[in-house]
C-alpha atoms as a PDB file:
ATOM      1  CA  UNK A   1       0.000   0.000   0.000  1.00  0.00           C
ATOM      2  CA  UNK A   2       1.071   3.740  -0.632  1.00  0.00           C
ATOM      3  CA  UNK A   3       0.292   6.321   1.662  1.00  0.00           C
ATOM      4  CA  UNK A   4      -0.308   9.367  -0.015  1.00  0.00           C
ATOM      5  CA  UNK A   5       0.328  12.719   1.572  1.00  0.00           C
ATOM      6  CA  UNK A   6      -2.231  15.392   0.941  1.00  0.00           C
ATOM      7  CA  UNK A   7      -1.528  19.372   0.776  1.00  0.00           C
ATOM      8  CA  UNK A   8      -2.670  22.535  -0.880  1.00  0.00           C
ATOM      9  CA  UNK A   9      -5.525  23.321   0.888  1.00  0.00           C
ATOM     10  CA  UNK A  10      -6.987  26.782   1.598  1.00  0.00           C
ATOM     11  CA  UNK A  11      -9.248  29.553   1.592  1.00  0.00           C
ATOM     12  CA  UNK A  12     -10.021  31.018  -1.779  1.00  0.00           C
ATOM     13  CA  UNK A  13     -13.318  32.803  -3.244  1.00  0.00           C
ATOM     14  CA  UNK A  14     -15.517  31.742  -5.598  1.00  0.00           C
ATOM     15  CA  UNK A  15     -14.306  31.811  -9.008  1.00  0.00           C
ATOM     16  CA  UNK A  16     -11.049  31.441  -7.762  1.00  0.00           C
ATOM     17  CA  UNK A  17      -8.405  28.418  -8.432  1.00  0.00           C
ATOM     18  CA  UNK A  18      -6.216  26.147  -6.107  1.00  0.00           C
ATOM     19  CA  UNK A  19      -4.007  22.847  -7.020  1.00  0.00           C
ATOM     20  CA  UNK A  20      -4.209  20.236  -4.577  1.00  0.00           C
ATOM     21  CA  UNK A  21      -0.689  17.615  -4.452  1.00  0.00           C
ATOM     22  CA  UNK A  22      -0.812  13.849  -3.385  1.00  0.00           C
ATOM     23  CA  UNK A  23       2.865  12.672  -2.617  1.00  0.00           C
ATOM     24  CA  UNK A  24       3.656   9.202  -2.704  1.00  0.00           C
ATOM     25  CA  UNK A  25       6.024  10.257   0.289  1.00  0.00           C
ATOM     26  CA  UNK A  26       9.232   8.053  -0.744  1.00  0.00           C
ATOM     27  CA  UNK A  27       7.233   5.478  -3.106  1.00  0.00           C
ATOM     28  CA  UNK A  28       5.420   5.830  -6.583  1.00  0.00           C
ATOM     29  CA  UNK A  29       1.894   5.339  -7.259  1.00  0.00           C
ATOM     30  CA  UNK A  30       3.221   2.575 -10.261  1.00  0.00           C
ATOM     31  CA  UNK A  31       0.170   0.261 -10.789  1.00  0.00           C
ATOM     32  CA  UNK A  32      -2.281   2.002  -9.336  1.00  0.00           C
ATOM     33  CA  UNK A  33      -5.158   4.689 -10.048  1.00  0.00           C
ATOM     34  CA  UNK A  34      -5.060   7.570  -7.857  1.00  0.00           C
ATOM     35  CA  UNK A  35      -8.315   9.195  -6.886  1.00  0.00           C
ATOM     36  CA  UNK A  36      -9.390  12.639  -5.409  1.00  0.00           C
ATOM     37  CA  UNK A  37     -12.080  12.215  -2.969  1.00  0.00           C
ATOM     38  CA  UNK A  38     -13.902  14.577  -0.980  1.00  0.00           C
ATOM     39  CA  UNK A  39     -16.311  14.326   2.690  1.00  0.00           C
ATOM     40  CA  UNK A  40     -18.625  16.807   3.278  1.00  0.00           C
ATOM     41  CA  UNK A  41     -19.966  16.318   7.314  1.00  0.00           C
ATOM     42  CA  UNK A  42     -22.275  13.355   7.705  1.00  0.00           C
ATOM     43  CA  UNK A  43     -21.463  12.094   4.023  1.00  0.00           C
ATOM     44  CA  UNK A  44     -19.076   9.333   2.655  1.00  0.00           C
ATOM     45  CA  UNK A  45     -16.666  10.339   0.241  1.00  0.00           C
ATOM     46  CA  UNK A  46     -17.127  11.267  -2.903  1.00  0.00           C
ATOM     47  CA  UNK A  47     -15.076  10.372  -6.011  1.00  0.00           C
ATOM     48  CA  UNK A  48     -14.045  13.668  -7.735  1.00  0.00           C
ATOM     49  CA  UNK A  49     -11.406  12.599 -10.302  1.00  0.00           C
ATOM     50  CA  UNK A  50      -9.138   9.464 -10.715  1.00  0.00           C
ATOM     51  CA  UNK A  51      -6.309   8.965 -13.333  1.00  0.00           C
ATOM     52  CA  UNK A  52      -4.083   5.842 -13.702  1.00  0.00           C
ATOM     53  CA  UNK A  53      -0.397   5.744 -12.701  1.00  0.00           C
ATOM     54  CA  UNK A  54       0.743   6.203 -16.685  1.00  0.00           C
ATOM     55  CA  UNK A  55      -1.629   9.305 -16.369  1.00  0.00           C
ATOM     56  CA  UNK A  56      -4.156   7.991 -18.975  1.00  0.00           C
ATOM     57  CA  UNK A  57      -7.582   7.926 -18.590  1.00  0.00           C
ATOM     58  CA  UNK A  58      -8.218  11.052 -16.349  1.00  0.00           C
ATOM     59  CA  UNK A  59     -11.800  10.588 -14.858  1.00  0.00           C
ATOM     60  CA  UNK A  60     -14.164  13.324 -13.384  1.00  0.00           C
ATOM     61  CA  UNK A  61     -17.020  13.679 -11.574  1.00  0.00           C
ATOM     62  CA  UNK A  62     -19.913  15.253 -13.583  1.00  0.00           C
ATOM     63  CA  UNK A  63     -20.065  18.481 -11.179  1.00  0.00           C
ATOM     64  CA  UNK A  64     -16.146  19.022 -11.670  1.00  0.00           C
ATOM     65  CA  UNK A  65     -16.154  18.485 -15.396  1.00  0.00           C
ATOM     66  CA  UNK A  66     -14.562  21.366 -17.409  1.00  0.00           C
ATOM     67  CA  UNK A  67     -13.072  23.008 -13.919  1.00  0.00           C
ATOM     68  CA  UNK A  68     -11.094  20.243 -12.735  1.00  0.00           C
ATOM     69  CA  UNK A  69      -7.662  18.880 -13.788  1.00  0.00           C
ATOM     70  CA  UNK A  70      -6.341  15.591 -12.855  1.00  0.00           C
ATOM     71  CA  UNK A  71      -2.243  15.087 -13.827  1.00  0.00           C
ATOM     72  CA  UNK A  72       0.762  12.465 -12.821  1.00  0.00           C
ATOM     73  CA  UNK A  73       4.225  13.630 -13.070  1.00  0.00           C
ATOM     74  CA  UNK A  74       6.839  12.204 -14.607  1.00  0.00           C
ATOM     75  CA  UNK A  75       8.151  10.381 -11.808  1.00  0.00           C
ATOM     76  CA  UNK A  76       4.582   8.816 -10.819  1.00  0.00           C
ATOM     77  CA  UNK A  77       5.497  10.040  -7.296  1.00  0.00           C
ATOM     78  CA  UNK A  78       2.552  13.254  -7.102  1.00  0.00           C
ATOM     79  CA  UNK A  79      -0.959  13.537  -8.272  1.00  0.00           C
ATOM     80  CA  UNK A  80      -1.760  16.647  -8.767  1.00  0.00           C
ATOM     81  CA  UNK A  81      -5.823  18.281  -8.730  1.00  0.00           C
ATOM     82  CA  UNK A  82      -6.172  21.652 -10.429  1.00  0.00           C
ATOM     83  CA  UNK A  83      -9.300  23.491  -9.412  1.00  0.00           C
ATOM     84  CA  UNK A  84     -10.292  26.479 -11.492  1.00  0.00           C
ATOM     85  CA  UNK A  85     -14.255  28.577 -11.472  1.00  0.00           C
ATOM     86  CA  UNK A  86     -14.349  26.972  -8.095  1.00  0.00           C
ATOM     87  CA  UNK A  87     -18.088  27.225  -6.303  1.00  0.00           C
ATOM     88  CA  UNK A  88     -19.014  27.148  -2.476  1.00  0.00           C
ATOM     89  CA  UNK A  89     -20.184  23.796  -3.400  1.00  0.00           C
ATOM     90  CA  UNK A  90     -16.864  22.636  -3.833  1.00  0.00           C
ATOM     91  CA  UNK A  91     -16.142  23.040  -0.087  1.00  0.00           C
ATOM     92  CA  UNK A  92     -15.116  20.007   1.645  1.00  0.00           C
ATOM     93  CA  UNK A  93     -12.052  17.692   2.783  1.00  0.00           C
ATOM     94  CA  UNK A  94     -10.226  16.395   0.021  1.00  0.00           C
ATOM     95  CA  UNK A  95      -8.425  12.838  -0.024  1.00  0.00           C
ATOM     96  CA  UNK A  96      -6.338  10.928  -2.746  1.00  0.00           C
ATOM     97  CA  UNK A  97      -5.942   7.610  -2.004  1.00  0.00           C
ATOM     98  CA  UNK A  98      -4.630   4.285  -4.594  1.00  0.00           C
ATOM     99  CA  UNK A  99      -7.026   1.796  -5.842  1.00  0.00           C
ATOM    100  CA  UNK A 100      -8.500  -0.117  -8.877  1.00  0.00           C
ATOM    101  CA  UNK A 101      -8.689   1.446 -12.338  1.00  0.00           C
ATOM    102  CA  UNK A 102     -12.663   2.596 -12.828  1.00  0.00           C
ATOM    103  CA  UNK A 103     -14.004   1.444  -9.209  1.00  0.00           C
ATOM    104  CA  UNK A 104     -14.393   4.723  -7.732  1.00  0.00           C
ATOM    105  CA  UNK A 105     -15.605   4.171  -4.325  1.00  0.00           C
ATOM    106  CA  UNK A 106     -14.660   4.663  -0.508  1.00  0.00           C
ATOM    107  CA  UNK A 107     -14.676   1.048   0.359  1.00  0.00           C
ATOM    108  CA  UNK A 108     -12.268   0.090  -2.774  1.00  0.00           C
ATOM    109  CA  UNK A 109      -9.914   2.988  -2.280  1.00  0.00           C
ATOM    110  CA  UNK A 110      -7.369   3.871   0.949  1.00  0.00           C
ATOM    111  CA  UNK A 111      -5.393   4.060   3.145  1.00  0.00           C
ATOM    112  CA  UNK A 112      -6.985   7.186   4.215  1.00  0.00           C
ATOM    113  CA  UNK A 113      -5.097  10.209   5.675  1.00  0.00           C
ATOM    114  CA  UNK A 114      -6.338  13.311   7.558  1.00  0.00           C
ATOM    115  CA  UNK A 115      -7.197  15.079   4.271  1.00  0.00           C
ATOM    116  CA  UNK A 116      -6.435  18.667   3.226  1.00  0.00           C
ATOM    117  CA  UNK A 117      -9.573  21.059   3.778  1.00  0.00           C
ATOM    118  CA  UNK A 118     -10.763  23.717   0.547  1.00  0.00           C
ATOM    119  CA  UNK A 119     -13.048  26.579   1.705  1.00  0.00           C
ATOM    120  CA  UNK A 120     -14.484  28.347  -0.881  1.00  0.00           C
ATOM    121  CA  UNK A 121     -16.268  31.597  -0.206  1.00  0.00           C
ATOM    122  CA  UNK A 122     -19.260  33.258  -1.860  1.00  0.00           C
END
């Protein structure tokens, strides 16, 4: 299992844009798909864009489609999420965790860390 390392977090306004990072702290995410997730309170998480380790494939949630980028670097050792035109509705924790290609779900994705928390503001 890798144990990704979330960060780029923050408090921006509406419209706005932020880029998330998941680390692979010391490994590589080779062979897996790396999702973004997000948890709203009293709600599972959500699946809000995936891509494979060869970076192929990007997948996105219909409500992030068009404002969301999903990328891999070279190395296959960050995930990256660019958010642009965010919305107050965006607001939540954000996870990336490894799983299986095209199973986007909470129960087939993980190890879970503490998150990194987006605020957006009307």
């Amino acid at each position: 299992q890798v144990q990704p390392v979330e960060s780029g977090g923050g408090l921006v306004q509406a419209g706005g844009s932020l880029t998330l990072s998941c680390a692979a702290s010391g490994r590589t995410f080779t062979g897996y798909a790396v999702g973004w997730f997000r948890r709203t309170p009293g709600k599972e998480r959500e699946v809000v864009a995936a891509i494979i380790w060869t970076g192929a494939l990007p997948y996105y949630a219909d409500s992030v489609k068009g404002r969301f980028t999903v990328s891999i670097n070279n190395a296959k050792t960050t995930v990256y999420l660019q958010m642009n035109s965010l919305k107050p509705e965006d607001t939540a924790l954000y996870y990336c965790a490894t799983g299986p290609w095209g199973r986007y779900n909470e129960a087939n994705f993980g190890p879970w860390g503490q998150g990194t928390q987006v605020t957006v503001s009307s």
